[in-house]
PDB file of N, CA and C in Angstrom:
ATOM      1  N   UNK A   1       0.851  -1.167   0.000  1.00  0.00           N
ATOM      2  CA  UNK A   1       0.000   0.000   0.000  1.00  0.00           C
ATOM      3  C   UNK A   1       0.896   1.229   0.000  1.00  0.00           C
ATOM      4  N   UNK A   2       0.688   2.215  -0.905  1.00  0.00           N
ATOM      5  CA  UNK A   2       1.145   2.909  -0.573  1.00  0.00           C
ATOM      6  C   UNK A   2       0.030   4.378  -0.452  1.00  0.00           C
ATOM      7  N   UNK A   3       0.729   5.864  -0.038  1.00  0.00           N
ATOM      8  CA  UNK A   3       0.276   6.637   0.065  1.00  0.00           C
ATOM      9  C   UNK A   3       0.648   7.672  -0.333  1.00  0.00           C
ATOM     10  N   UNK A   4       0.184   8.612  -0.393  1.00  0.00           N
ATOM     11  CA  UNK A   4       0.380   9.795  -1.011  1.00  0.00           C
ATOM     12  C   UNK A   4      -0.725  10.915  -0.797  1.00  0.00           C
ATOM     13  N   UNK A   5      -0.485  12.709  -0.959  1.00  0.00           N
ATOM     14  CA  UNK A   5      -0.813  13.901  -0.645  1.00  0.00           C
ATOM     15  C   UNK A   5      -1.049  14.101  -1.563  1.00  0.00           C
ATOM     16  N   UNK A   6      -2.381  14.827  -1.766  1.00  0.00           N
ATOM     17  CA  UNK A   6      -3.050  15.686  -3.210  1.00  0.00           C
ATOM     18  C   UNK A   6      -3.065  16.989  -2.230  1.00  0.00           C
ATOM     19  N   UNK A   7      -2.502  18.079  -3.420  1.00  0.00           N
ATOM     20  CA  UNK A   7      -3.312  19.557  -2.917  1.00  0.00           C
ATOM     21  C   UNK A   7      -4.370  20.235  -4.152  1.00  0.00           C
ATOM     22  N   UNK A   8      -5.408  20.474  -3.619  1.00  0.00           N
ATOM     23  CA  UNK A   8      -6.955  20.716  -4.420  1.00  0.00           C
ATOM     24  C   UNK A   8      -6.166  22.031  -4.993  1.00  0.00           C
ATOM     25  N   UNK A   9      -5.246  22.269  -6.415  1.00  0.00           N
ATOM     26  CA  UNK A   9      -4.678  23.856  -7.060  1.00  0.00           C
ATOM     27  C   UNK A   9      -5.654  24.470  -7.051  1.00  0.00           C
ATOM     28  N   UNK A  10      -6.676  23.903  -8.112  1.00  0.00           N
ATOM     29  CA  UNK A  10      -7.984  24.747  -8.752  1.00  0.00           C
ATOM     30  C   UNK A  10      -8.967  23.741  -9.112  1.00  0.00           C
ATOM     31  N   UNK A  11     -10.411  24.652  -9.524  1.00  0.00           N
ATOM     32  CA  UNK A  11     -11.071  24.100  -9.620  1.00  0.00           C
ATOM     33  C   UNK A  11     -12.078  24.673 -10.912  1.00  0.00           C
ATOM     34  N   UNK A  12     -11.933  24.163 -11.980  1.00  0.00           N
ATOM     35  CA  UNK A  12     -12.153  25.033 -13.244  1.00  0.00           C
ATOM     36  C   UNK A  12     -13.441  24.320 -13.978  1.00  0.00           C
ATOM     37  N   UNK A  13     -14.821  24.902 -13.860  1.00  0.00           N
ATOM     38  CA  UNK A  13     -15.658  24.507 -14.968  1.00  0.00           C
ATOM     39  C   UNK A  13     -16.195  22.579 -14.335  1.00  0.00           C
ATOM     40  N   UNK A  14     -16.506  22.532 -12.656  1.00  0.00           N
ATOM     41  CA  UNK A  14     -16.762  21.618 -11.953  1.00  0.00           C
ATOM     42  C   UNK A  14     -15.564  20.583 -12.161  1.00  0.00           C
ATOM     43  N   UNK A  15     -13.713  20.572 -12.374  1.00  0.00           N
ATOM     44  CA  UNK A  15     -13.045  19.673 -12.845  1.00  0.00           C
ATOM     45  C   UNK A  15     -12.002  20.515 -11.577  1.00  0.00           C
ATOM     46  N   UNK A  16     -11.460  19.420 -10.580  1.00  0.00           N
ATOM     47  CA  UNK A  16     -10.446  19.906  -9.791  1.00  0.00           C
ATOM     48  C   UNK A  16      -9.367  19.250 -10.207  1.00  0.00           C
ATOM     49  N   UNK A  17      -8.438  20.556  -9.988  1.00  0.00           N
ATOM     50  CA  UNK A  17      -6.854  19.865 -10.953  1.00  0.00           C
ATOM     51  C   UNK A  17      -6.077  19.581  -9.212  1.00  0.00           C
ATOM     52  N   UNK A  18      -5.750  18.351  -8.851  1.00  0.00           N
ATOM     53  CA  UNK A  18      -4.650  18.184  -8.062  1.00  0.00           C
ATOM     54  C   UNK A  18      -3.133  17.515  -8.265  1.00  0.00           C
ATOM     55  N   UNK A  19      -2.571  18.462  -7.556  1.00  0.00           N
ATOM     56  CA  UNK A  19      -1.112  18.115  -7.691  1.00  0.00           C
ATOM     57  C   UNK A  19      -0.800  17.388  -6.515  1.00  0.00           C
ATOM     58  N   UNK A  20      -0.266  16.455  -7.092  1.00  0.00           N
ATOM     59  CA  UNK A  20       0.859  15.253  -5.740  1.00  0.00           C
ATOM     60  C   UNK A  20       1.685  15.821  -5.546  1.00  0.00           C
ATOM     61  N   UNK A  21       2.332  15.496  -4.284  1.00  0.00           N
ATOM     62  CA  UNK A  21       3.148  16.155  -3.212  1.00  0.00           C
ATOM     63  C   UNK A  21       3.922  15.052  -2.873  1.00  0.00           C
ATOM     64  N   UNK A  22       5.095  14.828  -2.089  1.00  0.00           N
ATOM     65  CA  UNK A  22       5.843  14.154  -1.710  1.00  0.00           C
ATOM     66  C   UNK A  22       6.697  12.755  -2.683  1.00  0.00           C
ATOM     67  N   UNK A  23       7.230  14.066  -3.771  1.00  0.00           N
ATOM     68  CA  UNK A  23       8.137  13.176  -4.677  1.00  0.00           C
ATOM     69  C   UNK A  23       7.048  12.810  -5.908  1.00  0.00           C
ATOM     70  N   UNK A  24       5.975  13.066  -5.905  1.00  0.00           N
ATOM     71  CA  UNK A  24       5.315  12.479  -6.750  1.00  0.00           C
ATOM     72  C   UNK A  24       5.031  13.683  -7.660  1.00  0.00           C
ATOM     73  N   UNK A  25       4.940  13.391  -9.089  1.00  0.00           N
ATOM     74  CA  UNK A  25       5.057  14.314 -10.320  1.00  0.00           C
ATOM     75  C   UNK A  25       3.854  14.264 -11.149  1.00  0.00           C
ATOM     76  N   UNK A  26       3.856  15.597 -11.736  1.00  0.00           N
ATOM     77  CA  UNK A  26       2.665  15.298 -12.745  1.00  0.00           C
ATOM     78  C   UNK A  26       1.115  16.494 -11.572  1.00  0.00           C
ATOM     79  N   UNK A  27      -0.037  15.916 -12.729  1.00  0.00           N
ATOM     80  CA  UNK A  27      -1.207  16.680 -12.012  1.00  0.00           C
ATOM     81  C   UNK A  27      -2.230  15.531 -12.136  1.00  0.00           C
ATOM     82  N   UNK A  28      -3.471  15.091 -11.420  1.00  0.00           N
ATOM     83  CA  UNK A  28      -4.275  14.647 -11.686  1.00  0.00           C
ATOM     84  C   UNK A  28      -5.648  15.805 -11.779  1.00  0.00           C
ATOM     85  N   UNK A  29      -6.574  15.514 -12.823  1.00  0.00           N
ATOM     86  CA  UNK A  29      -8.123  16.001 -12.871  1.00  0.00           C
ATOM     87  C   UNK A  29      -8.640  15.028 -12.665  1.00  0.00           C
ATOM     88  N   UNK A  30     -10.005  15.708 -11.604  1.00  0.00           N
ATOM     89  CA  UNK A  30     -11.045  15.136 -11.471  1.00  0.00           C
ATOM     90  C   UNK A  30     -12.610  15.786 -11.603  1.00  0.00           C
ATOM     91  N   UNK A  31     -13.510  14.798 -11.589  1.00  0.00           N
ATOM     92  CA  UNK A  31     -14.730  16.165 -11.354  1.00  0.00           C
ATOM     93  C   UNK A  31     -14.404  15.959  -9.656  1.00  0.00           C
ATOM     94  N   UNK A  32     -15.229  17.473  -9.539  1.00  0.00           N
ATOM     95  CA  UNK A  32     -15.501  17.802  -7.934  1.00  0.00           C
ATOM     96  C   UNK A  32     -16.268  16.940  -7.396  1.00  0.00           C
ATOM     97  N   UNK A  33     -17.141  16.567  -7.936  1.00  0.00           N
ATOM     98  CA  UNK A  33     -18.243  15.429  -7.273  1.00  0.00           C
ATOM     99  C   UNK A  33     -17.436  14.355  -6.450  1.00  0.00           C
ATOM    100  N   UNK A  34     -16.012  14.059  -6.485  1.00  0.00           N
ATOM    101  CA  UNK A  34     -15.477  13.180  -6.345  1.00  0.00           C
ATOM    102  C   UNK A  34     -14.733  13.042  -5.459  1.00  0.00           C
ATOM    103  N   UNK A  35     -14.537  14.442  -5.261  1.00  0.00           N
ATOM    104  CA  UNK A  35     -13.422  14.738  -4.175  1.00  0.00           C
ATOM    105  C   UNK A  35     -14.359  14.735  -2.323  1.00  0.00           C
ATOM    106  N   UNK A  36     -14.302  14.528  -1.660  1.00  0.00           N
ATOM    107  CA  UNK A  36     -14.703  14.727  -0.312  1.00  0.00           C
ATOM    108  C   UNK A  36     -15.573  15.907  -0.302  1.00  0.00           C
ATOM    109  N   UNK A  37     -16.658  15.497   0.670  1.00  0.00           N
ATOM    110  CA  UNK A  37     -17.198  17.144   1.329  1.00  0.00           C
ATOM    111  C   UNK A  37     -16.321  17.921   1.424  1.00  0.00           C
ATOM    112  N   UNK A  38     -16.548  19.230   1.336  1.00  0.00           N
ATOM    113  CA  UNK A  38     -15.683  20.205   1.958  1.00  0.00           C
ATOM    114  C   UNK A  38     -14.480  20.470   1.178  1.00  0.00           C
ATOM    115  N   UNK A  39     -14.222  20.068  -0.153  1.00  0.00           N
ATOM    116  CA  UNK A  39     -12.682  20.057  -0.500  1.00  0.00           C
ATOM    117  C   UNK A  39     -12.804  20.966  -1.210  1.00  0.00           C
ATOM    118  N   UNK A  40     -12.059  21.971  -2.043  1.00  0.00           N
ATOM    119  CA  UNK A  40     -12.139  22.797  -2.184  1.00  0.00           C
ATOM    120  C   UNK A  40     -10.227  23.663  -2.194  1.00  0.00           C
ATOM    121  N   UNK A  41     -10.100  24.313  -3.224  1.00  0.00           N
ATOM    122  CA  UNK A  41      -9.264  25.230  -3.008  1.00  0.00           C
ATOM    123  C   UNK A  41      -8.874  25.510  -2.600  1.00  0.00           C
ATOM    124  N   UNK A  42      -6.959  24.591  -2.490  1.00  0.00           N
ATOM    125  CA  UNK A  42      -6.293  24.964  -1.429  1.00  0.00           C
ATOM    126  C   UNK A  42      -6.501  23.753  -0.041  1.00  0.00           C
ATOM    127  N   UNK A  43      -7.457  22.766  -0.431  1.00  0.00           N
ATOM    128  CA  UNK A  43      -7.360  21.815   0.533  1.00  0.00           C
ATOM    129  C   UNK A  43      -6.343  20.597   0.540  1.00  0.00           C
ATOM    130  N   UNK A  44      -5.932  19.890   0.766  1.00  0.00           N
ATOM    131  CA  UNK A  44      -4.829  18.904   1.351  1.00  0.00           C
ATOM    132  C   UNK A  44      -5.704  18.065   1.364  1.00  0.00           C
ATOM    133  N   UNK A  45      -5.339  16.484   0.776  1.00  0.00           N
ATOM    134  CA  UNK A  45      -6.046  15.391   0.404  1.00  0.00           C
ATOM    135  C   UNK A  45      -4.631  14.266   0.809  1.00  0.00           C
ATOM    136  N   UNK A  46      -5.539  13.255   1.530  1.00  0.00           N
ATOM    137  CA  UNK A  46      -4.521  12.008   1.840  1.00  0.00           C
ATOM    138  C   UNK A  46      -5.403  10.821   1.107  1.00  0.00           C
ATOM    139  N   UNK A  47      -4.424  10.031   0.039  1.00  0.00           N
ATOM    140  CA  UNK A  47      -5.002   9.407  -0.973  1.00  0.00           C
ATOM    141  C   UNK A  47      -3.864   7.689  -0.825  1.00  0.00           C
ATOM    142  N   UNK A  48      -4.691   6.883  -0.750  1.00  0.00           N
ATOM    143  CA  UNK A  48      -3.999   5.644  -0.691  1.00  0.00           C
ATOM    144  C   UNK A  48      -4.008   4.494  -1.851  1.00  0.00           C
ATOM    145  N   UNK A  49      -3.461   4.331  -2.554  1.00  0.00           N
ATOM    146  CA  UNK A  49      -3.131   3.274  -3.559  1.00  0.00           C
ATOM    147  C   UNK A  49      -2.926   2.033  -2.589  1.00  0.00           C
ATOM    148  N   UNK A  50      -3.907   1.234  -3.740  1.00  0.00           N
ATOM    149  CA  UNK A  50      -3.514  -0.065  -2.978  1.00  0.00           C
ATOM    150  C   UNK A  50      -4.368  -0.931  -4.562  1.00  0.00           C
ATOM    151  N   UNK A  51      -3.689  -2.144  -4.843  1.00  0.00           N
ATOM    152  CA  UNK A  51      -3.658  -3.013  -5.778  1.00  0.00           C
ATOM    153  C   UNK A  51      -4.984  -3.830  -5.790  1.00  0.00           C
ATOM    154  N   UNK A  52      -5.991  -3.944  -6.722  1.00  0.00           N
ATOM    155  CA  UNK A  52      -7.194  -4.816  -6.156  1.00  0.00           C
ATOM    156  C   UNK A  52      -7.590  -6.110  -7.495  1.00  0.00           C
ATOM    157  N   UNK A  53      -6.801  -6.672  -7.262  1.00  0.00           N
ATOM    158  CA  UNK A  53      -6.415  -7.892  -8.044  1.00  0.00           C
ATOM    159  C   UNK A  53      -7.733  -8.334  -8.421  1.00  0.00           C
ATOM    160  N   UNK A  54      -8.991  -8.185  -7.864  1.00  0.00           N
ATOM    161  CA  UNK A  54     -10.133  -8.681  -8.041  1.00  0.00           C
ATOM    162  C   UNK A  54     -11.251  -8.042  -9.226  1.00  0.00           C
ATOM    163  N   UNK A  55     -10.778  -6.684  -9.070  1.00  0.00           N
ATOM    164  CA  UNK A  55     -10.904  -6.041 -10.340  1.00  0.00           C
ATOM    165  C   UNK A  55     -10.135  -6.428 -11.386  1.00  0.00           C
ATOM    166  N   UNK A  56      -8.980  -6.590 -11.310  1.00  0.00           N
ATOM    167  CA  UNK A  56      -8.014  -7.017 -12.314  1.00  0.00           C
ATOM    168  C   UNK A  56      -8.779  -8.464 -13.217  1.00  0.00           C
ATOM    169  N   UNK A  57      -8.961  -9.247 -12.116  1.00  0.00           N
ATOM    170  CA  UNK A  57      -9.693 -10.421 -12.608  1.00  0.00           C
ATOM    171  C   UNK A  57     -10.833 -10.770 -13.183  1.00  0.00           C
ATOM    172  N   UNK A  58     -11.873  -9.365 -13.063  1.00  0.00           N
ATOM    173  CA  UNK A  58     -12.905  -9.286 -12.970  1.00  0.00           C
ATOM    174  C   UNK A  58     -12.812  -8.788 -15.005  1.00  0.00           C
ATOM    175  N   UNK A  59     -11.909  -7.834 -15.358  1.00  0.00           N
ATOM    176  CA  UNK A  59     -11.474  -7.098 -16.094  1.00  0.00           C
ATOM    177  C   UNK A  59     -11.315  -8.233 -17.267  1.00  0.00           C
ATOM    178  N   UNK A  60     -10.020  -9.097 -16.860  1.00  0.00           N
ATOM    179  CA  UNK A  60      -9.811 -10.332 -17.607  1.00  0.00           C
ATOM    180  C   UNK A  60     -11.014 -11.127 -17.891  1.00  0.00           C
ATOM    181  N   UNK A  61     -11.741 -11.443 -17.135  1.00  0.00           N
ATOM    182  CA  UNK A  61     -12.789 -12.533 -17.448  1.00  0.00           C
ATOM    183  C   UNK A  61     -13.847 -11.909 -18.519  1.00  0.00           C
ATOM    184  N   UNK A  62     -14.393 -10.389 -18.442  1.00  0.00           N
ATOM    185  CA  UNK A  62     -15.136  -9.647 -19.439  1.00  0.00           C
ATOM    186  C   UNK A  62     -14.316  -9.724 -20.750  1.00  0.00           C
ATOM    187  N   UNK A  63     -13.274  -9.298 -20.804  1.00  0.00           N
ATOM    188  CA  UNK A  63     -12.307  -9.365 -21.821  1.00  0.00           C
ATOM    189  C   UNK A  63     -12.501 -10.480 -22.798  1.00  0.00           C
ATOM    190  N   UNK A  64     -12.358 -11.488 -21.832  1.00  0.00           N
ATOM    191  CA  UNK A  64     -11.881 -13.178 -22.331  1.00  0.00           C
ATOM    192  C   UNK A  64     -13.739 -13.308 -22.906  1.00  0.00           C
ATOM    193  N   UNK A  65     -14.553 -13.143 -22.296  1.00  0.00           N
ATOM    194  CA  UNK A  65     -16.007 -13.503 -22.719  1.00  0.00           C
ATOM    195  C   UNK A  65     -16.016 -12.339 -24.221  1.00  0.00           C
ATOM    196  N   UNK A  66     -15.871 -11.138 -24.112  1.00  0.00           N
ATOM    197  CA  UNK A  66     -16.194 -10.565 -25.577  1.00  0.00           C
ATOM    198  C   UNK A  66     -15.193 -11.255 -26.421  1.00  0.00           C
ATOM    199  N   UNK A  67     -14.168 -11.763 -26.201  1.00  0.00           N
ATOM    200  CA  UNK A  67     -13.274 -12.022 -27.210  1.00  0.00           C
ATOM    201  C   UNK A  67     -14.108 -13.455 -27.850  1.00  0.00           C
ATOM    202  N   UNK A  68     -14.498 -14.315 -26.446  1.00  0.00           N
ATOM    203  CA  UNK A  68     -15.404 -15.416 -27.407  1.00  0.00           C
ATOM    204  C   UNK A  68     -16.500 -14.786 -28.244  1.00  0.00           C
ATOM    205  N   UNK A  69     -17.208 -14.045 -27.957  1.00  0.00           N
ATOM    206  CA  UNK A  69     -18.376 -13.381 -28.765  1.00  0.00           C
ATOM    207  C   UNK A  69     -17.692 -13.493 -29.958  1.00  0.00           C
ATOM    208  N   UNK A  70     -17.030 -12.459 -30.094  1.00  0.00           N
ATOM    209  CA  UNK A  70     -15.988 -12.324 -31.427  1.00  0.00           C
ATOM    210  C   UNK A  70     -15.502 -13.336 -32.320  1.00  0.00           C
ATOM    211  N   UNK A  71     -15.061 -13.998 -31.345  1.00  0.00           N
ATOM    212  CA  UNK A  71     -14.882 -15.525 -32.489  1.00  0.00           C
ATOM    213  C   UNK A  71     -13.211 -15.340 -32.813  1.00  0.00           C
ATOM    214  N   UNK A  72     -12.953 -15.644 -33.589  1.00  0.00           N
ATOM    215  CA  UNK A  72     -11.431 -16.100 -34.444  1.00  0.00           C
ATOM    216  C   UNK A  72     -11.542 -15.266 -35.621  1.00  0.00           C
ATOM    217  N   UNK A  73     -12.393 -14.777 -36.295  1.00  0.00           N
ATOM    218  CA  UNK A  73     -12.457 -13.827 -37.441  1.00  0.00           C
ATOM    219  C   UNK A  73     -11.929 -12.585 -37.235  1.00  0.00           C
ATOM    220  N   UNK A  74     -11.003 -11.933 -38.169  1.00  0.00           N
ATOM    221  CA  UNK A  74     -10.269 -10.620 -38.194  1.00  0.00           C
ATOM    222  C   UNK A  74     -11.143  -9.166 -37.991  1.00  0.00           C
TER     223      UNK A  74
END
């Protein structure tokens, strides 16, 4: 698991742009709907990654079923 700090920069046209903090690069957008009550401009966000293999699997098995739909034809 790991973790990591968002700070809420802005918030433009209902889409909040946050920047990672602590070594981490780049910006993420989101809509606002998404972010916590209360967040907002200039707020500090603690955000945890963690791996969920079950989605992963879940992902593969849809995959693997349209591909039978599909068949062997180009």
């Amino acid at each position: 698991m790991s973790e990591m700090y968002l700070f809420v920069d802005r918030v433009t046209n209902g889409i909040a742009t946050l920047l990672p903090m602590d070594g981490w690069e780049g910006e993420v957008s989101v809509r606002v709907n998404l972010l916590p009550d209360g967040a907002r401009e200039g707020t500090w966000l603690r955000a945890t990654l963690d791996i969920d293999a079950g989605k992963r699997d879940e992902a593969v098995s849809d995959i693997d079923s349209l591909m039978d739909e599909l068949g062997d034809a180009p």
